[in-house]
C-alpha atoms as a PDB file:
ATOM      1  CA  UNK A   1     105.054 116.258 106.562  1.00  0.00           C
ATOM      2  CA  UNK A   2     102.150 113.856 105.357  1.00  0.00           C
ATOM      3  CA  UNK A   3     101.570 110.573 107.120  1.00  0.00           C
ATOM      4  CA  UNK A   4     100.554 107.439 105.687  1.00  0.00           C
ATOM      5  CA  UNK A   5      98.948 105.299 108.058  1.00  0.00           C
ATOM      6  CA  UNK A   6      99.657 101.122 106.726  1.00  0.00           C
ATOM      7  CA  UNK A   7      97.011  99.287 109.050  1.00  0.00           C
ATOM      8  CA  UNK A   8      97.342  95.093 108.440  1.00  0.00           C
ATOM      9  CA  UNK A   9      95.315  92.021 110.050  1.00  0.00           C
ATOM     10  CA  UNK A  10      95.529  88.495 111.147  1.00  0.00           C
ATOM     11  CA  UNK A  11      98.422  86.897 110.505  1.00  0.00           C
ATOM     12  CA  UNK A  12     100.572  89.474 109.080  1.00  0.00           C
ATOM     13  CA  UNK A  13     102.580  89.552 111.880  1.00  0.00           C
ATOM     14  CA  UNK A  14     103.542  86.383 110.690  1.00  0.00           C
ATOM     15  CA  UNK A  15     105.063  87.193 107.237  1.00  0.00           C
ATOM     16  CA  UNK A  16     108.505  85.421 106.746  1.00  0.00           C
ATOM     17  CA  UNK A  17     107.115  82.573 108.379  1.00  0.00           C
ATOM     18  CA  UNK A  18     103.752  82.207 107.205  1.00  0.00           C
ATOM     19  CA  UNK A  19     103.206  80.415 104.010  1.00  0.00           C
ATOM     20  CA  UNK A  20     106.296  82.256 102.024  1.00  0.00           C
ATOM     21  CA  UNK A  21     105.610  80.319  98.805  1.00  0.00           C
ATOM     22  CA  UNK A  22     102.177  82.890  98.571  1.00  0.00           C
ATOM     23  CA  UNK A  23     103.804  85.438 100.877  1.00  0.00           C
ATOM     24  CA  UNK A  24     107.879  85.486 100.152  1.00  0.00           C
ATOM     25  CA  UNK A  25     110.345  85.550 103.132  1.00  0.00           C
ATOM     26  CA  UNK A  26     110.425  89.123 104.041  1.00  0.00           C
ATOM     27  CA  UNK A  27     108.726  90.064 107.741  1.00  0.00           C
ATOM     28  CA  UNK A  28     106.248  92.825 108.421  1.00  0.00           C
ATOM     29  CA  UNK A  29     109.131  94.852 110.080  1.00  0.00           C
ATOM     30  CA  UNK A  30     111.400  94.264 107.328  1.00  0.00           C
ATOM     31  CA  UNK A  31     108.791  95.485 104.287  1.00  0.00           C
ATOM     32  CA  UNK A  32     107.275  98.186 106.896  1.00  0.00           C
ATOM     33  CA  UNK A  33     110.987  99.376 107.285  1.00  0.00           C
ATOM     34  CA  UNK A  34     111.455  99.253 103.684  1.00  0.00           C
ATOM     35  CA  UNK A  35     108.615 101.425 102.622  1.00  0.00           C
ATOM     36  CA  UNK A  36     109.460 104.045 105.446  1.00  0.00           C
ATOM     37  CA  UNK A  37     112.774 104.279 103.200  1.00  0.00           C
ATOM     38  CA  UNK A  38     111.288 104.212  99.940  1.00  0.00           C
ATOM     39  CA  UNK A  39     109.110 107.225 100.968  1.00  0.00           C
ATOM     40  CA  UNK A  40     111.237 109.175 103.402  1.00  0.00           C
ATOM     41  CA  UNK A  41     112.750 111.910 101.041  1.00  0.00           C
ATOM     42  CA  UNK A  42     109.263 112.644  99.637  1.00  0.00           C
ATOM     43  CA  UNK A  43     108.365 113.932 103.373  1.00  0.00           C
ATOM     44  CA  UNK A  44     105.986 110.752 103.909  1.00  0.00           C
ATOM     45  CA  UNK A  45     105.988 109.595 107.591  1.00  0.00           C
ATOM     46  CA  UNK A  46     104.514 106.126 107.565  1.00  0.00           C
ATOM     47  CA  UNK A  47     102.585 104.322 110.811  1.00  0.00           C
ATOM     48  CA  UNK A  48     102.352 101.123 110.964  1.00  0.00           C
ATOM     49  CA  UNK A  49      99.714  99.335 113.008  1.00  0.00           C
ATOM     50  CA  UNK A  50      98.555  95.521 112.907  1.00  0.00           C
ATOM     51  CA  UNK A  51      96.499  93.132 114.650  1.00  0.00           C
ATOM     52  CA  UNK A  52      95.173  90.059 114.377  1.00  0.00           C
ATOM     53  CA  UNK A  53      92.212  91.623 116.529  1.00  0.00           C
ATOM     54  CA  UNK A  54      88.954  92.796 114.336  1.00  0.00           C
ATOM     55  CA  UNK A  55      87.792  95.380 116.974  1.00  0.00           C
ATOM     56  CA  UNK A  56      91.333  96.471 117.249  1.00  0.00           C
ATOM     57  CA  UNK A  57      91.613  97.451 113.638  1.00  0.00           C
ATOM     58  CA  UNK A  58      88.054  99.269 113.205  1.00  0.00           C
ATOM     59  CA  UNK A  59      89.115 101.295 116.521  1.00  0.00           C
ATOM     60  CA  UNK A  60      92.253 102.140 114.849  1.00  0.00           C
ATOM     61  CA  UNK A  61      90.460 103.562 111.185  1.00  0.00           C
ATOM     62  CA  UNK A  62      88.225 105.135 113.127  1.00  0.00           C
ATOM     63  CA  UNK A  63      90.810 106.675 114.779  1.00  0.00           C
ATOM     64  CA  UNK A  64      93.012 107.870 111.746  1.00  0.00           C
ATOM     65  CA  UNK A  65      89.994 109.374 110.680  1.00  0.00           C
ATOM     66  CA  UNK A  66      90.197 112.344 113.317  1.00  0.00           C
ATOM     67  CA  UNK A  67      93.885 112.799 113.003  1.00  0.00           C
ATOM     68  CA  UNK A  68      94.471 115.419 110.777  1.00  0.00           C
ATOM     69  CA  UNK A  69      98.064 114.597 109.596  1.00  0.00           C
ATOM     70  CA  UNK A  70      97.172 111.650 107.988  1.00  0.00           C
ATOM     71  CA  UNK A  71      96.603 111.719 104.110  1.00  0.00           C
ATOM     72  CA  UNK A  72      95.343 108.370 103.745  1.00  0.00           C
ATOM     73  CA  UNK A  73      95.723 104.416 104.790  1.00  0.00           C
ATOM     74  CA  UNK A  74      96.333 101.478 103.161  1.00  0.00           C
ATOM     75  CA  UNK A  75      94.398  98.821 104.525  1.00  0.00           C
ATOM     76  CA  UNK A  76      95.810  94.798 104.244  1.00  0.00           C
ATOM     77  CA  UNK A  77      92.741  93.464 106.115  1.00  0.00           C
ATOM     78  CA  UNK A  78      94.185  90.038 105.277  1.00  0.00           C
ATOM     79  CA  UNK A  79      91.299  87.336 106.011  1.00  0.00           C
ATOM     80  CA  UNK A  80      88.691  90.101 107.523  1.00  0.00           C
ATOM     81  CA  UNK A  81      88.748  91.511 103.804  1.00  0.00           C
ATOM     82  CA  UNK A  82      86.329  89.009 103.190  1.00  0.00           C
ATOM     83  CA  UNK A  83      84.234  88.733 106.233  1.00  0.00           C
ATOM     84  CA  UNK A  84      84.414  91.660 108.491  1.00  0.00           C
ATOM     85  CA  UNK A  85      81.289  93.652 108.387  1.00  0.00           C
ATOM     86  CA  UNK A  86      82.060  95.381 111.095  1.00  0.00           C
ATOM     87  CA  UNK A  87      85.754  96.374 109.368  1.00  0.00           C
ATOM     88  CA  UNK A  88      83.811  97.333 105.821  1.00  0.00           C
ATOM     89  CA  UNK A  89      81.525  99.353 108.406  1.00  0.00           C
ATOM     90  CA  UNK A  90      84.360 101.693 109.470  1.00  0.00           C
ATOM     91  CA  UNK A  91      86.169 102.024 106.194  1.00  0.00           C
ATOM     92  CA  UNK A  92      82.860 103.051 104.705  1.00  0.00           C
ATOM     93  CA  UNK A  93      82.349 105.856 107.326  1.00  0.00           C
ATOM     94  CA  UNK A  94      85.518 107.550 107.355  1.00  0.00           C
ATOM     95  CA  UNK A  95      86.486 110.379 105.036  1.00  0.00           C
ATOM     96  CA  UNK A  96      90.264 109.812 104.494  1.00  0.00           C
ATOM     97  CA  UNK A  97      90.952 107.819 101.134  1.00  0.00           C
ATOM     98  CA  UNK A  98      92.031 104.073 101.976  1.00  0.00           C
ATOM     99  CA  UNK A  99      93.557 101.892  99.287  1.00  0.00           C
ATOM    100  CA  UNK A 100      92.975  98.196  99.862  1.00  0.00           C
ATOM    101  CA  UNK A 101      96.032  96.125  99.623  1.00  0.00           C
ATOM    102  CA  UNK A 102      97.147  92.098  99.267  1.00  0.00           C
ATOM    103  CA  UNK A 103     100.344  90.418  98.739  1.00  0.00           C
ATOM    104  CA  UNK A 104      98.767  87.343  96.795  1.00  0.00           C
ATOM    105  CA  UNK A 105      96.599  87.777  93.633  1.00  0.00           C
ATOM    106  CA  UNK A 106      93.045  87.066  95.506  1.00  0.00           C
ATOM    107  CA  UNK A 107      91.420  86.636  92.343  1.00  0.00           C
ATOM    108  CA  UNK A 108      93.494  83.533  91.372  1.00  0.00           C
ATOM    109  CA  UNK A 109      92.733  82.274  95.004  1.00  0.00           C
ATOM    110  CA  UNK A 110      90.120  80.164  96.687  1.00  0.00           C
ATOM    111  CA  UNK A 111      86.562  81.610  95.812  1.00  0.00           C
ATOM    112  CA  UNK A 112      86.286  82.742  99.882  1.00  0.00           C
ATOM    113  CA  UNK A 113      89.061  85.150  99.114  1.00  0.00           C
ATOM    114  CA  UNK A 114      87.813  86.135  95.611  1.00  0.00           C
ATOM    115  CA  UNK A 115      85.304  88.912  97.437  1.00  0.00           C
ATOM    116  CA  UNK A 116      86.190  91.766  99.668  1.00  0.00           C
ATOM    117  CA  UNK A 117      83.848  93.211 101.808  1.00  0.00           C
ATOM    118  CA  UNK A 118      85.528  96.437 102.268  1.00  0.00           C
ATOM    119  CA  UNK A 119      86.862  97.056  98.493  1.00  0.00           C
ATOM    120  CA  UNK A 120      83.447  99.176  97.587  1.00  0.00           C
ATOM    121  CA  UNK A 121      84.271 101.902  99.837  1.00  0.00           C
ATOM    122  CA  UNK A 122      88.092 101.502  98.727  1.00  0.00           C
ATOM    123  CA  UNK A 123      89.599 104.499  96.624  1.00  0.00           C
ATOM    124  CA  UNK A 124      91.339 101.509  94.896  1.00  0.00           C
ATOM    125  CA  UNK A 125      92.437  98.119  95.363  1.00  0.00           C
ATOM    126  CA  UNK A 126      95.838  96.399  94.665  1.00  0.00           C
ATOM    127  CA  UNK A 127      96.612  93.089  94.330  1.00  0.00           C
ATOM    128  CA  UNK A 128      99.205  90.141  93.447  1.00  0.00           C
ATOM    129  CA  UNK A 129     102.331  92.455  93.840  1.00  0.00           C
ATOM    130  CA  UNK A 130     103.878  90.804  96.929  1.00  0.00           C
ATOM    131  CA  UNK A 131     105.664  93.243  99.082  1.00  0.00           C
ATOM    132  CA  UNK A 132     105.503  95.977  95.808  1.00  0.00           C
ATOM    133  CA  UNK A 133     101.490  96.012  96.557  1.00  0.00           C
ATOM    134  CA  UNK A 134     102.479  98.482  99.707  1.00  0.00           C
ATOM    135  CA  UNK A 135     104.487 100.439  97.773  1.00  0.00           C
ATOM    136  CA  UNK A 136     102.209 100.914  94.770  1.00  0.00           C
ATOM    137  CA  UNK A 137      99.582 101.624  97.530  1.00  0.00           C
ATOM    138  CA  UNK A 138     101.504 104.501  99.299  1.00  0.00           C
ATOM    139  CA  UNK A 139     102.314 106.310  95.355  1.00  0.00           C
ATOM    140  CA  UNK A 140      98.718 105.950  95.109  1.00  0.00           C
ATOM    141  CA  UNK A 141      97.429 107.951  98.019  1.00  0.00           C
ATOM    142  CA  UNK A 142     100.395 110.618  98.070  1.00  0.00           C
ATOM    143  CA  UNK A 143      99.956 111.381  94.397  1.00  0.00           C
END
């Protein structure tokens, strides 16, 4: 069995609640449950970890990097996409492909969120699909 690690940041933990006019009204368990489904009779195992902690998160794909199991990991930075040197730092050094991920069409956003630090050592990036951005993420890496 593969495993897909989903690693998201600040705020996520919030979806449902936070802003569901950009974000819709499902919760992180809810679309993290979801995608489990989706990709369960393919033999994908997905872990979930998020935190709204920056250290916490470049600890964690630092991590994923030495576990053998895992195939690749989707990364929703959320708001450290576009400031976290320290995140870019540890997606940049680890050999496992990681797709970048956001709900909300960044482009079309304020010009802060129009630039991710982390995308250039991204496999790929995907963007604007709501909840279907995780999805489309996890077809990526397994295919």
């Amino acid at each position: 069995m593969r495993r897909i690690l989903i690693v998201n940041g600040p705020n996520m933990g919030h979806l449902g609640r936070r802003q569901p006019e950009i974000y819709g009204d499902a919760t992180l368990d809810s679309l993290i449950s979801a995608v489990k489904t989706a990709f369960a009779a393919d033999d994908i195992a997905i872990d979930h970890f998020q935190s709204d902690i920056e250290g916490e998160i470049v600890h964690r794909l630092l991590q994923a990097d030495d576990e053998a199991d895992i195939a690749g990991i989707v990364l929703n930075a959320a708001a450290y996409t576009h400031t976290s040197v320290a995140i870019a730092d540890a997606v940049a050094a680890i050999a496992k492909p990681v797709v970048e991920v956001h709900m909300s069409n960044v482009a079309a956003r304020e010009q802060v969120r129009q630039r991710s630090l982390i995308a250039p050592y991204c496999a790929g990036t995907i963007t604007g699909f709501g909840a279907l951005s995780y999805f489309l993420a996890v077809k990526a890496l397994i295919s």
